[in-house]
C-alpha atoms as a PDB file:
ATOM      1  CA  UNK A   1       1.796  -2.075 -25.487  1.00  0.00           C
ATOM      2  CA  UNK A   2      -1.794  -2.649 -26.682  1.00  0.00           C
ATOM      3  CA  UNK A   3      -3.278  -6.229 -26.459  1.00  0.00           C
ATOM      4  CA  UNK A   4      -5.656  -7.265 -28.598  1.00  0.00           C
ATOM      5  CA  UNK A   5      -7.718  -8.910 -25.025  1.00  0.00           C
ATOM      6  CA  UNK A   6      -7.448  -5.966 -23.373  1.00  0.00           C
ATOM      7  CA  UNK A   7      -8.635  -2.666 -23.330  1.00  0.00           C
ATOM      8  CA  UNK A   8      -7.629   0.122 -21.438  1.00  0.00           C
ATOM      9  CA  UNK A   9     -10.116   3.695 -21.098  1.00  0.00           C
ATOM     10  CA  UNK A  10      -8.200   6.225 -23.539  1.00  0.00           C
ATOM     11  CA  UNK A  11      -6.674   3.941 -25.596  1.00  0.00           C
ATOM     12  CA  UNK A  12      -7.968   2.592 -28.320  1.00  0.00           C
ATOM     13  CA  UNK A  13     -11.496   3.908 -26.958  1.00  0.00           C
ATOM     14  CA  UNK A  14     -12.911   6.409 -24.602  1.00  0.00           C
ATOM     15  CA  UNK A  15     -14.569   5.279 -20.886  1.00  0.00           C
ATOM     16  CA  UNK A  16     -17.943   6.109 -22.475  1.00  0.00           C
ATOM     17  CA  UNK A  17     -17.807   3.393 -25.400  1.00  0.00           C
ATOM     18  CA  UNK A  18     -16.209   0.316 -23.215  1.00  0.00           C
ATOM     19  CA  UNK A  19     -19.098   0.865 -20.784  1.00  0.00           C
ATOM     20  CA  UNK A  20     -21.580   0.476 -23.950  1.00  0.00           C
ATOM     21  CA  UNK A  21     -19.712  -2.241 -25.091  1.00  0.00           C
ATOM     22  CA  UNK A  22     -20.114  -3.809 -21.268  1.00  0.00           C
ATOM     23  CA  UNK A  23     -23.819  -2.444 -21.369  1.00  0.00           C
ATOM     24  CA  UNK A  24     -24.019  -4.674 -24.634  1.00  0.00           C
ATOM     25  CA  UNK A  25     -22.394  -7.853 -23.440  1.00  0.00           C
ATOM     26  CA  UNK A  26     -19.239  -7.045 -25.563  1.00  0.00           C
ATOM     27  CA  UNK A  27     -16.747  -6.622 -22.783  1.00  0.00           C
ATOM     28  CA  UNK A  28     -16.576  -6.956 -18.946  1.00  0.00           C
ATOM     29  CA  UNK A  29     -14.567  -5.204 -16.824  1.00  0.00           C
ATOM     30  CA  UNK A  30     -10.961  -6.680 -15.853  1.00  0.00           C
ATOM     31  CA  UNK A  31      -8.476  -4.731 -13.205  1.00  0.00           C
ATOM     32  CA  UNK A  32      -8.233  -1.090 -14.907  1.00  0.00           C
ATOM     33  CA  UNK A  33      -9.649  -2.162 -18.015  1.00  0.00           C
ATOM     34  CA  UNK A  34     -11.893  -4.377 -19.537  1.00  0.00           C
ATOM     35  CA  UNK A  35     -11.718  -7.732 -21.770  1.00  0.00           C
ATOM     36  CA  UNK A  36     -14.081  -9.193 -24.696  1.00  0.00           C
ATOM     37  CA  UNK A  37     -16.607 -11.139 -22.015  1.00  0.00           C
ATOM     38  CA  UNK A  38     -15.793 -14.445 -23.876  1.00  0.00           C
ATOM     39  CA  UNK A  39     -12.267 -14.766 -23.684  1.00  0.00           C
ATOM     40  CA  UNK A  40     -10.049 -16.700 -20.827  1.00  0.00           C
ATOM     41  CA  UNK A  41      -9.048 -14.706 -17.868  1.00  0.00           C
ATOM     42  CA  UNK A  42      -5.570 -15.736 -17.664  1.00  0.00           C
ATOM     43  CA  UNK A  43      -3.059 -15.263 -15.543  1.00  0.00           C
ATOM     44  CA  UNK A  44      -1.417 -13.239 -17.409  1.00  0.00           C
ATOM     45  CA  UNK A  45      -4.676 -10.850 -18.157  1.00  0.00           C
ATOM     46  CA  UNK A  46      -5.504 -10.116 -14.756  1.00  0.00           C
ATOM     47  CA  UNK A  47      -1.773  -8.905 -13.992  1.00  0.00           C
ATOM     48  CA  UNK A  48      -1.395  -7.064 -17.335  1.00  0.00           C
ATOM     49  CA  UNK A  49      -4.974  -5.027 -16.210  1.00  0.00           C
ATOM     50  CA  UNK A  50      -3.523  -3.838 -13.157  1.00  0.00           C
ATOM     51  CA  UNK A  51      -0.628  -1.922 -15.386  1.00  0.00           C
ATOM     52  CA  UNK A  52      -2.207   1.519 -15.844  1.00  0.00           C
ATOM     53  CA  UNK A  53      -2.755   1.223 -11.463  1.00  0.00           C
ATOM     54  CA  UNK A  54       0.972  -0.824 -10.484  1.00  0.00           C
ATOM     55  CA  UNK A  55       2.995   0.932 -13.222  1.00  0.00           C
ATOM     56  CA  UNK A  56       7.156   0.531 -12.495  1.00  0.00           C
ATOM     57  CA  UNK A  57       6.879   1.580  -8.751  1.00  0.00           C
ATOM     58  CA  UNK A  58       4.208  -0.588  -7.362  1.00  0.00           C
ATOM     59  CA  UNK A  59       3.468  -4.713  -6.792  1.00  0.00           C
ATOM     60  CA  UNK A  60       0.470  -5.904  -6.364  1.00  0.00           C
ATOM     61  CA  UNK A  61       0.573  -7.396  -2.522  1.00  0.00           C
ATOM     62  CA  UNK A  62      -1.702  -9.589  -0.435  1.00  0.00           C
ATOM     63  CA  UNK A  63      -5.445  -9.576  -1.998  1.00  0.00           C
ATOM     64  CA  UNK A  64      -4.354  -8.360  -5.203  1.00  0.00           C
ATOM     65  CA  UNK A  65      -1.481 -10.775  -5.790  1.00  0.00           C
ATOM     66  CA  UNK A  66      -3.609 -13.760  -4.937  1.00  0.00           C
ATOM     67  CA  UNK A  67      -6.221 -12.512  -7.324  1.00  0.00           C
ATOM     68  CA  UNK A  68      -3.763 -12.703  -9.904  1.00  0.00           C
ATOM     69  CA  UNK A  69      -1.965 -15.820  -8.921  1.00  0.00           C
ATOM     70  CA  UNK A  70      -4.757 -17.350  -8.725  1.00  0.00           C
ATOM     71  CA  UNK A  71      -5.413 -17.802  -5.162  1.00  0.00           C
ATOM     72  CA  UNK A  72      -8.362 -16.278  -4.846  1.00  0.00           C
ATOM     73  CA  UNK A  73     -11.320 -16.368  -7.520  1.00  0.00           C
ATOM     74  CA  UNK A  74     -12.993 -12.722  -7.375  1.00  0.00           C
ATOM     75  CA  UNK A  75     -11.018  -9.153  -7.813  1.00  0.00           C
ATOM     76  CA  UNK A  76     -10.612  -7.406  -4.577  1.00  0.00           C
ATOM     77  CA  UNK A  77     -12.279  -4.027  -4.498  1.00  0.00           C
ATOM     78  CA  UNK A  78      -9.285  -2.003  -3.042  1.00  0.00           C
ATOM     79  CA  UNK A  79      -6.418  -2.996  -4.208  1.00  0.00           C
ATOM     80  CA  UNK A  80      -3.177  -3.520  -2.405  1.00  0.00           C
ATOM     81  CA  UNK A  81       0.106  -2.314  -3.765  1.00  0.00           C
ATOM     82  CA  UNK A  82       3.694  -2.124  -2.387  1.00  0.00           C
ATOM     83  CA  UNK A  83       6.744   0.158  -3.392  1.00  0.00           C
ATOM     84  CA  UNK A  84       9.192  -1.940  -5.222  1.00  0.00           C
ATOM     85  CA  UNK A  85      11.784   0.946  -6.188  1.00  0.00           C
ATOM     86  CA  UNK A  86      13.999   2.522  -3.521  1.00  0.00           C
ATOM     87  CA  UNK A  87      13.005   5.774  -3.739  1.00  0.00           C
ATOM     88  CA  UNK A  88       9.592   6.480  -1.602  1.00  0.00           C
ATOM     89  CA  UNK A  89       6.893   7.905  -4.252  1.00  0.00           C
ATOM     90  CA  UNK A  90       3.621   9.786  -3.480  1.00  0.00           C
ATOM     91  CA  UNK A  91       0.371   7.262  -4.194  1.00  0.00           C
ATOM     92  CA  UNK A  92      -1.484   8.982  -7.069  1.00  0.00           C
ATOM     93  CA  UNK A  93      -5.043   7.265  -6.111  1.00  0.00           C
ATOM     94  CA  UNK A  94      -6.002   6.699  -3.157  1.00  0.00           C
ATOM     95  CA  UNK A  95      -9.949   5.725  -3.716  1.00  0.00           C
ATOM     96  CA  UNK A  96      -9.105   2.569  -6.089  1.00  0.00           C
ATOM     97  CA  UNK A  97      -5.853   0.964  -3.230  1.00  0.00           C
ATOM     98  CA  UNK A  98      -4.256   1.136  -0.570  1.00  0.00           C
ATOM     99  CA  UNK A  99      -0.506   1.933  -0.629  1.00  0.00           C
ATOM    100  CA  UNK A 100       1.802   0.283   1.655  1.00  0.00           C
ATOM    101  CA  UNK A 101       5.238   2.490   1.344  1.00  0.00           C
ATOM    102  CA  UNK A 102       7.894  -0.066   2.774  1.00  0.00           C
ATOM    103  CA  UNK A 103      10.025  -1.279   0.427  1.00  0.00           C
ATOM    104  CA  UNK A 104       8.849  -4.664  -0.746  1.00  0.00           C
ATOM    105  CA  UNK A 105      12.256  -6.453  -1.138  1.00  0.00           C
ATOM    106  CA  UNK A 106      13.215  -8.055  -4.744  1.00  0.00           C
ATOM    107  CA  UNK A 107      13.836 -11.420  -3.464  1.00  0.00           C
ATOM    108  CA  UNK A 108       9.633 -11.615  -2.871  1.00  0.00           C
ATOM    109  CA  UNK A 109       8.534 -10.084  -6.096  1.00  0.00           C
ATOM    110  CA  UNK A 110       7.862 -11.578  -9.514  1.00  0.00           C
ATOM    111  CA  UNK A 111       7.083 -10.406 -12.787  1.00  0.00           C
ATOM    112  CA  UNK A 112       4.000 -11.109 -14.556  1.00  0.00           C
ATOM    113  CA  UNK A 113       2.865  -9.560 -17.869  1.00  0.00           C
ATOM    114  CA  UNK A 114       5.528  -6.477 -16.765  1.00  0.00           C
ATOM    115  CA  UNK A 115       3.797  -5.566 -13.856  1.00  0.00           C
ATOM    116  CA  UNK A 116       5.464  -6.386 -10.121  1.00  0.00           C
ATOM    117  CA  UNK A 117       3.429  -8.966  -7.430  1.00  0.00           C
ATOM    118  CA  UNK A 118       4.565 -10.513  -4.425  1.00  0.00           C
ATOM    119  CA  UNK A 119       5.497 -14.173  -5.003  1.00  0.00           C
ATOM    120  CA  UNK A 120       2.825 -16.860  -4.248  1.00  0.00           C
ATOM    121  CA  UNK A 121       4.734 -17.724  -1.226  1.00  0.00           C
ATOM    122  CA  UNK A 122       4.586 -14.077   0.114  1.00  0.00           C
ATOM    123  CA  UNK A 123       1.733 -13.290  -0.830  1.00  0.00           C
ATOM    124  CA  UNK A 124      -0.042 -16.878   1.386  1.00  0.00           C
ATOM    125  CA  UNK A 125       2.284 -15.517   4.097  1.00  0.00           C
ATOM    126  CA  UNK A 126       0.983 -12.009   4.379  1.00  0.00           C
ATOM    127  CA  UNK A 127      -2.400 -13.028   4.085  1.00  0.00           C
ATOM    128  CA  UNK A 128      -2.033 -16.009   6.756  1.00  0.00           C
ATOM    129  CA  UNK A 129      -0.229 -13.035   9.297  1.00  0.00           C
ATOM    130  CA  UNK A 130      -2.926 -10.717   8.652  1.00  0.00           C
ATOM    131  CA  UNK A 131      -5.049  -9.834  11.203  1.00  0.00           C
ATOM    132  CA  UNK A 132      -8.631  -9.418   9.163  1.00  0.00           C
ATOM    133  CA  UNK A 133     -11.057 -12.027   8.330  1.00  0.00           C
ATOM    134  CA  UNK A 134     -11.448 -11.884   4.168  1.00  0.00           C
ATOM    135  CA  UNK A 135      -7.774 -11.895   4.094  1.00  0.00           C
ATOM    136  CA  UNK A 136      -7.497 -15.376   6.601  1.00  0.00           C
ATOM    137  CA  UNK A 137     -10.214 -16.606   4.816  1.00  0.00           C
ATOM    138  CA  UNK A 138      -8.990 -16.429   1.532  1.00  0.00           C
ATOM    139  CA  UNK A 139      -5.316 -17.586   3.192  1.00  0.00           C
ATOM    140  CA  UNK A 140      -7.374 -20.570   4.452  1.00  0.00           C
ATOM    141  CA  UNK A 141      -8.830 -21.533   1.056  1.00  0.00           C
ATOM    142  CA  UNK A 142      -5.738 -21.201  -1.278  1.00  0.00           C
ATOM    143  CA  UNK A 143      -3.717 -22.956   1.386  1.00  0.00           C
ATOM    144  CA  UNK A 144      -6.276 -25.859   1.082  1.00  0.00           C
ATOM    145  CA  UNK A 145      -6.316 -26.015  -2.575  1.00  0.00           C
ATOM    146  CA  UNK A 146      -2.565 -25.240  -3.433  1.00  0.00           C
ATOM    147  CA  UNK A 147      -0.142 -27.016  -1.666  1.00  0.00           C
ATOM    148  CA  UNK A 148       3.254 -26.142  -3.364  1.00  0.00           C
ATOM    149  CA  UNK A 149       1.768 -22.271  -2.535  1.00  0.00           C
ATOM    150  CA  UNK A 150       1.233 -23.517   1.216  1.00  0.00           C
ATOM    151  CA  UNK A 151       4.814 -25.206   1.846  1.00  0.00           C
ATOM    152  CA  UNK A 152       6.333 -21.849  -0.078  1.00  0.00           C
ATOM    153  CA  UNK A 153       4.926 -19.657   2.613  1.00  0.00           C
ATOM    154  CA  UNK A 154       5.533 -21.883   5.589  1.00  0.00           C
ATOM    155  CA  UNK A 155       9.294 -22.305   3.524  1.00  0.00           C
ATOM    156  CA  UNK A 156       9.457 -18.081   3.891  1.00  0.00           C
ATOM    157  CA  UNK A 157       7.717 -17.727   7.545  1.00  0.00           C
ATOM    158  CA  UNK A 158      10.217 -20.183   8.443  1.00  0.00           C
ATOM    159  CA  UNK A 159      13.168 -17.635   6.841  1.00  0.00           C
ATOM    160  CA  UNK A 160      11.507 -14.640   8.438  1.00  0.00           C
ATOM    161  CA  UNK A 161      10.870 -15.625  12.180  1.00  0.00           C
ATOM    162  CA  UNK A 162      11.237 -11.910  13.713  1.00  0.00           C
ATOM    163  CA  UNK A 163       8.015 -10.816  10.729  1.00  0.00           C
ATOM    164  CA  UNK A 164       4.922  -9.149  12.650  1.00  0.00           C
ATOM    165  CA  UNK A 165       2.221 -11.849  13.412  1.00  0.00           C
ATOM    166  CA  UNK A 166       4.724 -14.852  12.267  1.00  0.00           C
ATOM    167  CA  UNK A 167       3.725 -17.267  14.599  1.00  0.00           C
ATOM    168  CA  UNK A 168       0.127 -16.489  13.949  1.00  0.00           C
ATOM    169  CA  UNK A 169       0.175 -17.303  10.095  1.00  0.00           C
ATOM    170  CA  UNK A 170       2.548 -20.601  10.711  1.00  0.00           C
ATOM    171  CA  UNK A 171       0.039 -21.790  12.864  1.00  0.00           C
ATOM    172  CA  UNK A 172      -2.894 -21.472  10.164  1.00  0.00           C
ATOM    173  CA  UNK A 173      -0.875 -22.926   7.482  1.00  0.00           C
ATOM    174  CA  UNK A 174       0.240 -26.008  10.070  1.00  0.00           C
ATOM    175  CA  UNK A 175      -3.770 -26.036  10.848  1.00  0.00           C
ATOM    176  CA  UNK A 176      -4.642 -26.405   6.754  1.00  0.00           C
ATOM    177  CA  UNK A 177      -2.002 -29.145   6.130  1.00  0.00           C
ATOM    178  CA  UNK A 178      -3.480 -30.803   9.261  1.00  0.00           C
ATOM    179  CA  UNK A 179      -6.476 -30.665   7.898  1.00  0.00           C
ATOM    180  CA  UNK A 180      -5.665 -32.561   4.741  1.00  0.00           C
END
């Protein structure tokens, strides 16, 4: 489907004439494409870029799925992505994300502008488990400034008690709402 806010290399227009167009202040560049630089990045923009990258197999997952929630204010530059289908798939580019190939399971995915992402809540949680910095960091801030996100992931660490690093990302979310 082609939106009139976003375009995509190939198109509409080549590579070559979006990067004049983002040379010339025209555009910016948005996920996999790019957007006229004076219109609102929604929501619903920055998961509807990711669609030439996610397609029907993929969901955006941890720093990806808080860019696009809104958790987190700046694109990540590696994208992480998830398989949502059951069959395992081979990852077509490697350079732009990394692939995680366990099954990400339905009940923690939503659908936003037809592409898959991890729900807020599972999406705080993974970052709060994770073991490096820029993804605690960013767990730290959204937790801090989104509170219905913050009880959601301490509602699904609390479901998932046997998860990797559980304990870990419970105690930084009980540590944020301490804070406030």
């Amino acid at each position: 489907m082609v939106s009139p806010f976003l375009f995509f290399p190939g198109e509409r227009l080549a590579l070559t004439e979006l990067s004049a167009a983002c040379l010339d202040g025209l555009l910016v560049p948005l996920g996999e494409g790019f957007m006229p630089a004076d219109a609102v990045e929604t929501v619903w923009m920055r998961a509807r870029s990711l669609s030439p990258l996610l397609g029907e197999r993929w969901a955006g997952v941890r720093l990806t799925a808080a860019w696009v929630h809104g958790g987190t204010a700046t694109e990540p530059r590696r994208h992480h992505l998830q398989r949502v289908g059951p069959t395992r798939t081979r990852a077509r580019d490697a350079t732009r994300a990394v692939f995680h190939d366990v099954r990400l399971p339905a009940a923690d995915t939503t659908l936003v502008a037809g592409v898959h992402l991890s729900t807020p809540g599972r999406t705080l949680a993974d970052l709060a488990r994770s073991d490096d910095e820029d993804e605690r960091a960013a767990a730290i801030e959204w937790a801090a400034s989104d509170v219905e996100s913050r009880h959601e992931a301490q509602a699904w660490l609390a479901r998932h008690p046997t998860f990797p690093y559980g304990r870990r990302g419970a105690a930084l979310l009980a540590d944020v709402a301490a804070q406030r």
